[in-house]
PDB file of N, CA and C in Angstrom:
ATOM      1  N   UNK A   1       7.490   9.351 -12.224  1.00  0.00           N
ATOM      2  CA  UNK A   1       6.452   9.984 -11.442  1.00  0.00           C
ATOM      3  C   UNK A   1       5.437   8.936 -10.992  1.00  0.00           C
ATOM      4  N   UNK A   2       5.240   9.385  -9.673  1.00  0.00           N
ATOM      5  CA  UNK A   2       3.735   7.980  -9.227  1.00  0.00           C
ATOM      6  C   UNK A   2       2.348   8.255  -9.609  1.00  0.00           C
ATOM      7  N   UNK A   3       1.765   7.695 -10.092  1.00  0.00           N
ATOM      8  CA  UNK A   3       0.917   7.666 -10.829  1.00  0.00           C
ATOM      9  C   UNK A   3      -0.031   6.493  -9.797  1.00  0.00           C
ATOM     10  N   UNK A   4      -1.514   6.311 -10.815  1.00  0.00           N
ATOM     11  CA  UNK A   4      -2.070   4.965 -10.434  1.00  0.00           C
ATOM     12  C   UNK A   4      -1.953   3.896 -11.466  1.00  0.00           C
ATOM     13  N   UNK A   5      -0.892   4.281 -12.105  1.00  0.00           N
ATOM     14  CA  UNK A   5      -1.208   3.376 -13.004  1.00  0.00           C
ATOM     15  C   UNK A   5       0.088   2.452 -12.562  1.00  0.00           C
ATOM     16  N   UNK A   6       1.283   3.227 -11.895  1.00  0.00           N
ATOM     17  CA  UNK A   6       2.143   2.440 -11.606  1.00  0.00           C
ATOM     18  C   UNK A   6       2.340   2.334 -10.209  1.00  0.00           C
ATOM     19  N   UNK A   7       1.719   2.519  -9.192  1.00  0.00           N
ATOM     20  CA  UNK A   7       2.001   2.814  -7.872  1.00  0.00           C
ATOM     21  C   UNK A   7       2.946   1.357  -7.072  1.00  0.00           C
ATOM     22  N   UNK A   8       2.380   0.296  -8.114  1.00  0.00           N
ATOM     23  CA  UNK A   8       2.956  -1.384  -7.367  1.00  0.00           C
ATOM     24  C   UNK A   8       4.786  -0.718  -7.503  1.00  0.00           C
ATOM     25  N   UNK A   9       5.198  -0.486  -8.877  1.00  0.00           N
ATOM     26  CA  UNK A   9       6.567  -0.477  -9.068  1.00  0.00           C
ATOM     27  C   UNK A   9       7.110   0.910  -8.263  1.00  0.00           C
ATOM     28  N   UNK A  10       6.720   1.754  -7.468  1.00  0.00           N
ATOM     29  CA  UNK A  10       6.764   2.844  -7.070  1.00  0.00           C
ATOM     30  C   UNK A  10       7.474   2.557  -5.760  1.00  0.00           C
ATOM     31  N   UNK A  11       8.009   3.409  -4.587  1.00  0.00           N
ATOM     32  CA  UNK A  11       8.247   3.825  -3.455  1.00  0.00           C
ATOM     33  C   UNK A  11       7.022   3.909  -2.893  1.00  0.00           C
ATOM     34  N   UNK A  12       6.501   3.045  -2.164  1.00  0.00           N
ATOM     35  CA  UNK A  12       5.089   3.758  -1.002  1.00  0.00           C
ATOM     36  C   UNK A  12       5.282   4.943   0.089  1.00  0.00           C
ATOM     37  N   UNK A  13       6.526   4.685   0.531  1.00  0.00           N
ATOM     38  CA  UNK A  13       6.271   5.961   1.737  1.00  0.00           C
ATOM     39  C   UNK A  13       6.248   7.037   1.338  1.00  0.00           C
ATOM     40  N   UNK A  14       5.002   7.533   2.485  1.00  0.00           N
ATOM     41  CA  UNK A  14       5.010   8.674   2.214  1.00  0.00           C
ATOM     42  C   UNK A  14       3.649   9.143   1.332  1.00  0.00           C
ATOM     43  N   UNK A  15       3.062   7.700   0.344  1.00  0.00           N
ATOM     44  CA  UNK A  15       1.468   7.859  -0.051  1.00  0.00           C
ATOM     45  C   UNK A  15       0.592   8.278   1.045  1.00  0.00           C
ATOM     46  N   UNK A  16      -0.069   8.907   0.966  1.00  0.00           N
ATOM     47  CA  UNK A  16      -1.314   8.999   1.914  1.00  0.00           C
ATOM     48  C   UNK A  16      -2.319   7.612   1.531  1.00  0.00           C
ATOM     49  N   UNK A  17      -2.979   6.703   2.452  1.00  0.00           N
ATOM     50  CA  UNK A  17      -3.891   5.910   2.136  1.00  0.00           C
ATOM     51  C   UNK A  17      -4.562   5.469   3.391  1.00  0.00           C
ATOM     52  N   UNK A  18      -5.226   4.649   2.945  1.00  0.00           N
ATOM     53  CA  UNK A  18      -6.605   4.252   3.637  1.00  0.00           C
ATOM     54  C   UNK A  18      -6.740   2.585   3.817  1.00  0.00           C
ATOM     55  N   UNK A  19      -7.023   2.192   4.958  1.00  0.00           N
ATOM     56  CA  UNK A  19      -7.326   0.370   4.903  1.00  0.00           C
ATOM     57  C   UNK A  19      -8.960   0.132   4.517  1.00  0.00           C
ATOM     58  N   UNK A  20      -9.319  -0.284   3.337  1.00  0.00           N
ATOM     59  CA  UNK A  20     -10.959  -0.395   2.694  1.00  0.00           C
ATOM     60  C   UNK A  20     -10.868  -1.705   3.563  1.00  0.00           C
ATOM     61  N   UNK A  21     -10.061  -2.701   2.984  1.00  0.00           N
ATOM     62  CA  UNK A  21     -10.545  -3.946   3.252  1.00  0.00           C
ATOM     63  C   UNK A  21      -9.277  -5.083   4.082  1.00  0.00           C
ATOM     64  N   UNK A  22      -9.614  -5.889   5.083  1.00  0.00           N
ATOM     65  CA  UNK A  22      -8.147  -6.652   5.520  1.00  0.00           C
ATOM     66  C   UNK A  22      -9.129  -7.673   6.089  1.00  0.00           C
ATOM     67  N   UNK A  23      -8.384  -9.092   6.071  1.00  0.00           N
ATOM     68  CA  UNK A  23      -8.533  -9.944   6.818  1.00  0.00           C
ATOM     69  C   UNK A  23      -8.947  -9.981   8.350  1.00  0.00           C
ATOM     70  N   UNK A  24      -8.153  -8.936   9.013  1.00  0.00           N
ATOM     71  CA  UNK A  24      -8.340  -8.680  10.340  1.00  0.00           C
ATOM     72  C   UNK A  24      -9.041  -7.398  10.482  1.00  0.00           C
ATOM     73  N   UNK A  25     -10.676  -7.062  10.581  1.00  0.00           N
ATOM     74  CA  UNK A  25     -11.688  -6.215  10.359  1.00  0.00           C
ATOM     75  C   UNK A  25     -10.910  -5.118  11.209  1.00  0.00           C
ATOM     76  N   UNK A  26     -11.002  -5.410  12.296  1.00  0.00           N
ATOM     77  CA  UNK A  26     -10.179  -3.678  13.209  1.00  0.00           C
ATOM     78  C   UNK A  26      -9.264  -3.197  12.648  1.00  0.00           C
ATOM     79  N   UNK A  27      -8.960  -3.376  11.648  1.00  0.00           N
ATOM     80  CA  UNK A  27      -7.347  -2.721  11.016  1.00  0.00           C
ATOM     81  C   UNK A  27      -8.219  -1.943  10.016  1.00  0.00           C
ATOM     82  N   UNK A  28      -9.644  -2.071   9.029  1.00  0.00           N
ATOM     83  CA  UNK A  28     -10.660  -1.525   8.603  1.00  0.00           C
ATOM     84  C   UNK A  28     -10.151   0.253   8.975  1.00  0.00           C
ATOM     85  N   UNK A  29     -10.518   0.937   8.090  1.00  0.00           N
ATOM     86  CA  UNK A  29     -10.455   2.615   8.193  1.00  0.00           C
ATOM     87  C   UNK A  29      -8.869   2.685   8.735  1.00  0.00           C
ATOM     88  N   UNK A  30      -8.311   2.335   8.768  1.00  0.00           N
ATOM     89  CA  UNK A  30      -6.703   2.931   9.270  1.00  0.00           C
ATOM     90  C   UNK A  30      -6.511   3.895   8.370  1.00  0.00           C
ATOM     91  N   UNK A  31      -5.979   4.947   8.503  1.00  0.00           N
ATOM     92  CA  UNK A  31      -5.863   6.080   7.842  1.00  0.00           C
ATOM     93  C   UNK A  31      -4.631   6.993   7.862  1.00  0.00           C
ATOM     94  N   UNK A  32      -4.186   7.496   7.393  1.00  0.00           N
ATOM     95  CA  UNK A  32      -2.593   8.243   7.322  1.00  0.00           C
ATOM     96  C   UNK A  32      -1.989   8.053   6.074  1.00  0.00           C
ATOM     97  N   UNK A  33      -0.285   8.427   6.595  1.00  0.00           N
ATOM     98  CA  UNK A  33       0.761   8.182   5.635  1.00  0.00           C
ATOM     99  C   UNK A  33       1.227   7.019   5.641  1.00  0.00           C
ATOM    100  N   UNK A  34       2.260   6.481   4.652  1.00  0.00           N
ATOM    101  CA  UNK A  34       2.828   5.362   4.491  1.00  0.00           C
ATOM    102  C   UNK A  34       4.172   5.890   5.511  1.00  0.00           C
ATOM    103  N   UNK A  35       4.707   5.250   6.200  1.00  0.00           N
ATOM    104  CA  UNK A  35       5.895   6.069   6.916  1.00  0.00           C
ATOM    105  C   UNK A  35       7.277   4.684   6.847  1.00  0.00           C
ATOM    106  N   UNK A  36       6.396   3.472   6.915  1.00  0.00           N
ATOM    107  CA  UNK A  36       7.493   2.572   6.755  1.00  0.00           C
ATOM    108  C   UNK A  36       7.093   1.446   5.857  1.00  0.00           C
ATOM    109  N   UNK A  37       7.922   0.861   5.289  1.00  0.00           N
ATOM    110  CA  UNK A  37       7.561  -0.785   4.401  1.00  0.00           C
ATOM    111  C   UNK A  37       8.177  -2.180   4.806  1.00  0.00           C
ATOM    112  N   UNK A  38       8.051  -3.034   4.664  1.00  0.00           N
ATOM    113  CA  UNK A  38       8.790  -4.087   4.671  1.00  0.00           C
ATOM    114  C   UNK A  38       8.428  -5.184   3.756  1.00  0.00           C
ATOM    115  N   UNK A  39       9.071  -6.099   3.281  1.00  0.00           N
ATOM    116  CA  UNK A  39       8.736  -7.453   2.353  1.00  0.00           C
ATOM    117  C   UNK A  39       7.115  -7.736   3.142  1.00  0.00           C
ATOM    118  N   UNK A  40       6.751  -7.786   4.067  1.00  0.00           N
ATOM    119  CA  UNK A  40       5.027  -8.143   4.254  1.00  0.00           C
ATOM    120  C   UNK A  40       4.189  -7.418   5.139  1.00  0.00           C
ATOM    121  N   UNK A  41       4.774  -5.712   5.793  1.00  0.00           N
ATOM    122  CA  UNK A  41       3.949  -5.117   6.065  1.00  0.00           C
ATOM    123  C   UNK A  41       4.176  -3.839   5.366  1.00  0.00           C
ATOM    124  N   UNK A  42       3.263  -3.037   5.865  1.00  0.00           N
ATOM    125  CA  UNK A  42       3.176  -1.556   6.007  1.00  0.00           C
ATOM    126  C   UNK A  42       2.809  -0.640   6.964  1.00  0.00           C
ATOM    127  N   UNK A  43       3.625   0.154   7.743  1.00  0.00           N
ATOM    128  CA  UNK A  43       3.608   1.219   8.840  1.00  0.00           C
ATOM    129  C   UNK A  43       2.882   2.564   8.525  1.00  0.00           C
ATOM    130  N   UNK A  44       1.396   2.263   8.622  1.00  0.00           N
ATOM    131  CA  UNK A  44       0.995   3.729   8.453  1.00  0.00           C
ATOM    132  C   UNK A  44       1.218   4.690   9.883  1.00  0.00           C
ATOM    133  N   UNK A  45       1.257   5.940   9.594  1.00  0.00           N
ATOM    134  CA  UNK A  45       1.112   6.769  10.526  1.00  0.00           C
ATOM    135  C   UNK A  45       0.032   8.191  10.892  1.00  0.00           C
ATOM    136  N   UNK A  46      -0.341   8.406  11.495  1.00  0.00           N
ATOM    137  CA  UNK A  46      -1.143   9.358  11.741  1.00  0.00           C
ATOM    138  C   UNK A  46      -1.231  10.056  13.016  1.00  0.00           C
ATOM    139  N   UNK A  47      -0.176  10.333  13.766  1.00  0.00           N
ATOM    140  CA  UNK A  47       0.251  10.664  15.129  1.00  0.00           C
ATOM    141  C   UNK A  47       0.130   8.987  15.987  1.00  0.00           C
ATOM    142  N   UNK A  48      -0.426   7.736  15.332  1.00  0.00           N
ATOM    143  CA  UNK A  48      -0.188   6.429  16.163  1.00  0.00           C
ATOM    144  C   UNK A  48       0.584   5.633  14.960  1.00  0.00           C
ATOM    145  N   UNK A  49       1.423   5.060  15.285  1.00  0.00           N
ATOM    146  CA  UNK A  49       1.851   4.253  13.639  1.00  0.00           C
ATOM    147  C   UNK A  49       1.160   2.855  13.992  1.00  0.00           C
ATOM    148  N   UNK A  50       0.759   2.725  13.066  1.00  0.00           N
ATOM    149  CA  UNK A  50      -0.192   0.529  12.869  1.00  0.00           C
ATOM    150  C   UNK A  50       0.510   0.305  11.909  1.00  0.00           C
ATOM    151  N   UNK A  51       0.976  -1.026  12.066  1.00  0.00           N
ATOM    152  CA  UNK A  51       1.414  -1.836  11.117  1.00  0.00           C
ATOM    153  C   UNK A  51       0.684  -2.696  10.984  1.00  0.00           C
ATOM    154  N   UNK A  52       0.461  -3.194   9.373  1.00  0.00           N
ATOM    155  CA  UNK A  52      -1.036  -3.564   8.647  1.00  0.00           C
ATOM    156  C   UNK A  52       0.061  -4.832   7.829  1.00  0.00           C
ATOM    157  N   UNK A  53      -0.629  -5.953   7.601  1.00  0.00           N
ATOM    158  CA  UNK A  53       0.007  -6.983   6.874  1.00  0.00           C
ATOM    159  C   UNK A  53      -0.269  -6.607   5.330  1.00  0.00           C
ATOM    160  N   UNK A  54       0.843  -6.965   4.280  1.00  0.00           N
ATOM    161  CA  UNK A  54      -0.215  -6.635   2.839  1.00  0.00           C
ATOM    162  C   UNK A  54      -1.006  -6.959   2.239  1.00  0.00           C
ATOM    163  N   UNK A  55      -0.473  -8.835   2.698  1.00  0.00           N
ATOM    164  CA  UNK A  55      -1.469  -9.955   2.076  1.00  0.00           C
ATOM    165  C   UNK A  55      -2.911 -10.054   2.714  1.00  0.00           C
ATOM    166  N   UNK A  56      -3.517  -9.757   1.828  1.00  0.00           N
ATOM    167  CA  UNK A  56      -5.372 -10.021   2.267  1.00  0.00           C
ATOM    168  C   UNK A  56      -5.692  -8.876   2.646  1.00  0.00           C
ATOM    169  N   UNK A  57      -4.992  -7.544   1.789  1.00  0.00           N
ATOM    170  CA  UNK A  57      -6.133  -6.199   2.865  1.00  0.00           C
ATOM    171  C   UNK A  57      -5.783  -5.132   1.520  1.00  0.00           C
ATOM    172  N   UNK A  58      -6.534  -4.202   1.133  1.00  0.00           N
ATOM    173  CA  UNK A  58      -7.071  -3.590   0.556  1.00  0.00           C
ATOM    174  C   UNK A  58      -6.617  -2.084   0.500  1.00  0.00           C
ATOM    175  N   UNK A  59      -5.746  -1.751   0.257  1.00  0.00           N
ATOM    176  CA  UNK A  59      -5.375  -0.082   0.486  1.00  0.00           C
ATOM    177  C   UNK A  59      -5.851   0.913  -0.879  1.00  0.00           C
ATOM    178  N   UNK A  60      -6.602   2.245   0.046  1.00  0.00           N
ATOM    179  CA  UNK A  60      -7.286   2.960  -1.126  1.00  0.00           C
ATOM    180  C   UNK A  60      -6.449   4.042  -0.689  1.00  0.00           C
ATOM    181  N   UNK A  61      -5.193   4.296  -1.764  1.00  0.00           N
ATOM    182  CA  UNK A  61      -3.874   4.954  -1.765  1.00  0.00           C
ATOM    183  C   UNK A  61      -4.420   6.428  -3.105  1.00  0.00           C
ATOM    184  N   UNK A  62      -4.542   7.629  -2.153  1.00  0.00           N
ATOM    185  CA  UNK A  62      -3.928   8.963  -2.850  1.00  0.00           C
ATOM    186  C   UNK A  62      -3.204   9.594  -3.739  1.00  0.00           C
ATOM    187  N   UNK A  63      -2.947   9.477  -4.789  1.00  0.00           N
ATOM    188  CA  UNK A  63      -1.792  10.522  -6.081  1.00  0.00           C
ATOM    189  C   UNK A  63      -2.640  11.407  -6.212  1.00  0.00           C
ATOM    190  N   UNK A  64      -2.627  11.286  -8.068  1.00  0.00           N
ATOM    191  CA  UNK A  64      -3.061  11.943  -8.834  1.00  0.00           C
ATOM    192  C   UNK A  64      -4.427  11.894  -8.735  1.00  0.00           C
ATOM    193  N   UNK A  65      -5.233  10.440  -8.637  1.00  0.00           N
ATOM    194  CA  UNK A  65      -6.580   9.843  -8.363  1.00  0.00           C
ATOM    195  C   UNK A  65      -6.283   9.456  -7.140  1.00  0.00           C
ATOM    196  N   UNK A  66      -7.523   8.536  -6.873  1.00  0.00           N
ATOM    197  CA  UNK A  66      -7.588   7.505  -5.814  1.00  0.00           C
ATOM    198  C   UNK A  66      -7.661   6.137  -6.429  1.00  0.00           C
ATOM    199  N   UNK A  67      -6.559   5.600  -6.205  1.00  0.00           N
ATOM    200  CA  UNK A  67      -6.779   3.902  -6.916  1.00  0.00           C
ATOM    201  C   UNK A  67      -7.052   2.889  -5.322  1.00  0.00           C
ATOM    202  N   UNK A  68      -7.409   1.728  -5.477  1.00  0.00           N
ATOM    203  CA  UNK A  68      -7.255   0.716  -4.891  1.00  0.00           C
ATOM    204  C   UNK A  68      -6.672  -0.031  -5.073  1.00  0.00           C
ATOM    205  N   UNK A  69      -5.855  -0.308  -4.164  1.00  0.00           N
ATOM    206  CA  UNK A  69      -4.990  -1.434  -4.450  1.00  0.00           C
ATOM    207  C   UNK A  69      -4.760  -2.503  -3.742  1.00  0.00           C
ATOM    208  N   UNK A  70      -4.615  -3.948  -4.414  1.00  0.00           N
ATOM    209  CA  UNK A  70      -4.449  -5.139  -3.535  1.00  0.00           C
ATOM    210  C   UNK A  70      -3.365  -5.230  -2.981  1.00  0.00           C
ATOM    211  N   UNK A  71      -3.022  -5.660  -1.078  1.00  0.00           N
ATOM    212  CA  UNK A  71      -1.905  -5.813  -1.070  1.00  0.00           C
ATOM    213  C   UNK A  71      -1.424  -7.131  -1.288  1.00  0.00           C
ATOM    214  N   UNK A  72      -1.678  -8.258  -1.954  1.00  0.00           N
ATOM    215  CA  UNK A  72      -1.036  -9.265  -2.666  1.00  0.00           C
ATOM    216  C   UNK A  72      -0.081  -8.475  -3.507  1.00  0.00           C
ATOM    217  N   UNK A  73      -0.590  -7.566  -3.888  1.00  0.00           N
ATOM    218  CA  UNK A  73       0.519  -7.119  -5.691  1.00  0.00           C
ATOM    219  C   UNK A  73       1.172  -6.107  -4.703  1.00  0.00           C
ATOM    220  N   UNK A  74       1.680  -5.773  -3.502  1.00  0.00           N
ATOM    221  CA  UNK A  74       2.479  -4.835  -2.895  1.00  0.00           C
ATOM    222  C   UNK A  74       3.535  -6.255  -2.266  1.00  0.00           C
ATOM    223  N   UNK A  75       3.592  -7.068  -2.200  1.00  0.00           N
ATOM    224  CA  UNK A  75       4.147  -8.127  -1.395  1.00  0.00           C
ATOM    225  C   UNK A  75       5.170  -8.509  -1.801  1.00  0.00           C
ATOM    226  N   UNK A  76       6.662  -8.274  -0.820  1.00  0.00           N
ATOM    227  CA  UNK A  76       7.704  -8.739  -1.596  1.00  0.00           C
ATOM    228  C   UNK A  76       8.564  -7.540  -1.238  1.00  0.00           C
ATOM    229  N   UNK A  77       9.969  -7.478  -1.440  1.00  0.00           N
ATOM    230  CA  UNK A  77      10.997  -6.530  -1.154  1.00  0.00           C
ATOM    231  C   UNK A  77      10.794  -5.105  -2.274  1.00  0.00           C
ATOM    232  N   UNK A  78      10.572  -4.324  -1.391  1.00  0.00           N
ATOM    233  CA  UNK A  78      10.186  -2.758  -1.782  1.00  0.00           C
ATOM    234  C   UNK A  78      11.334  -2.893  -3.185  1.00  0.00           C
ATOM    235  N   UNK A  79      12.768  -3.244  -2.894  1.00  0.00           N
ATOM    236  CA  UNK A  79      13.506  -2.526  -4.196  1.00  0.00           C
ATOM    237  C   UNK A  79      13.144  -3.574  -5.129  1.00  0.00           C
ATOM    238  N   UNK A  80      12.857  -4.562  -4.966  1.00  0.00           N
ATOM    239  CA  UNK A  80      12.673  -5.986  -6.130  1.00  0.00           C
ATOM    240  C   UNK A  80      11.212  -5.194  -6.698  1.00  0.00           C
ATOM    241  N   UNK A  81      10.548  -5.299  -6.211  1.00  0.00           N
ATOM    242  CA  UNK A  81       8.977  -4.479  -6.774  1.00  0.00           C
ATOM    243  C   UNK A  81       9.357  -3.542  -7.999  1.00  0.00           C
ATOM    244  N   UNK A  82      10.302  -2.749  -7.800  1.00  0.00           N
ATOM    245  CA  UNK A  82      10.520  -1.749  -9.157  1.00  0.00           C
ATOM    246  C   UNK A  82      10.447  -2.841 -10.727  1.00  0.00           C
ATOM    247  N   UNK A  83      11.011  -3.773 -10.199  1.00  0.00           N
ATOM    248  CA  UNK A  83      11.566  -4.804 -11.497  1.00  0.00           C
ATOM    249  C   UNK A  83      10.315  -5.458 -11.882  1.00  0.00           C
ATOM    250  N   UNK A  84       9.518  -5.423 -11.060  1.00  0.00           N
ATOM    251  CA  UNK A  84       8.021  -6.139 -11.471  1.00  0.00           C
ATOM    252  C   UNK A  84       7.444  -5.807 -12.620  1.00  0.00           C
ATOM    253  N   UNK A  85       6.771  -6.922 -13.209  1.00  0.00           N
ATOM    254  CA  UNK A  85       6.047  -6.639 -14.336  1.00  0.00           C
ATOM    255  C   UNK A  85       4.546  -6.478 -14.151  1.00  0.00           C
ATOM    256  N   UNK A  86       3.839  -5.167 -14.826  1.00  0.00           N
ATOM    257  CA  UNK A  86       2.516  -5.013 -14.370  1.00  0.00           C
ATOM    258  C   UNK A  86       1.350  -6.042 -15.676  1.00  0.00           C
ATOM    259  N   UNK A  87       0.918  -6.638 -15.220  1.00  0.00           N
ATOM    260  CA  UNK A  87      -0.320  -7.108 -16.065  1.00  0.00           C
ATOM    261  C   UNK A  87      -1.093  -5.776 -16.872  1.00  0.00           C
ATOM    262  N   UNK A  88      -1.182  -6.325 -18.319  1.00  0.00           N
ATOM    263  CA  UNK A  88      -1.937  -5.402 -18.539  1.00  0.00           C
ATOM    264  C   UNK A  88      -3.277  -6.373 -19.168  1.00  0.00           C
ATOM    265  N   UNK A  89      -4.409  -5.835 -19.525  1.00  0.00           N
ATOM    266  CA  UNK A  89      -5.535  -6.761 -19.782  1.00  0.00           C
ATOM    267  C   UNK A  89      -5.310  -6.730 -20.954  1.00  0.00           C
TER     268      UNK A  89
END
């Protein structure tokens, strides 16, 4: 089940989320679903689809809570990500 505690090792499409923070400011508030992935972007949609880079931008992604998440730790081939190991403190 997706959770926030595991959302990195998870499937994204299909999260609802939000762009807080990116390198490239106009990409700022993008808003929708996750509809597509790739090893270094993400295709949100909301009747326009934007594709958002992962590295250097900030997604405040919908479950159970609202977590934030870096897209550094989303970066990389969607099925390899399952195998990832999460830091714990």
């Amino acid at each position: 089940m997706r959770n926030v505690k595991n959302i990195i090792r998870h499937e994204l499409i299909g999260v609802p989320c939000e762009v807080v923070d990116a390198a490239n400011k106009d990409q700022i508030g993008i808003k929708g679903t996750i509809i597509d992935e790739t090893t270094k972007t993400v295709t949100i949609g909301n009747g326009v689809y934007k594709t958002v880079p992962k590295k250097g931008t900030k997604f405040r992604m919908r479950l159970d809570k609202t977590a934030v998440v870096e897209g550094n730790e989303l970066v990389g081939r969607p099925e390899n990500r399952i195998q990832k190991k999460i830091k714990k403190w």
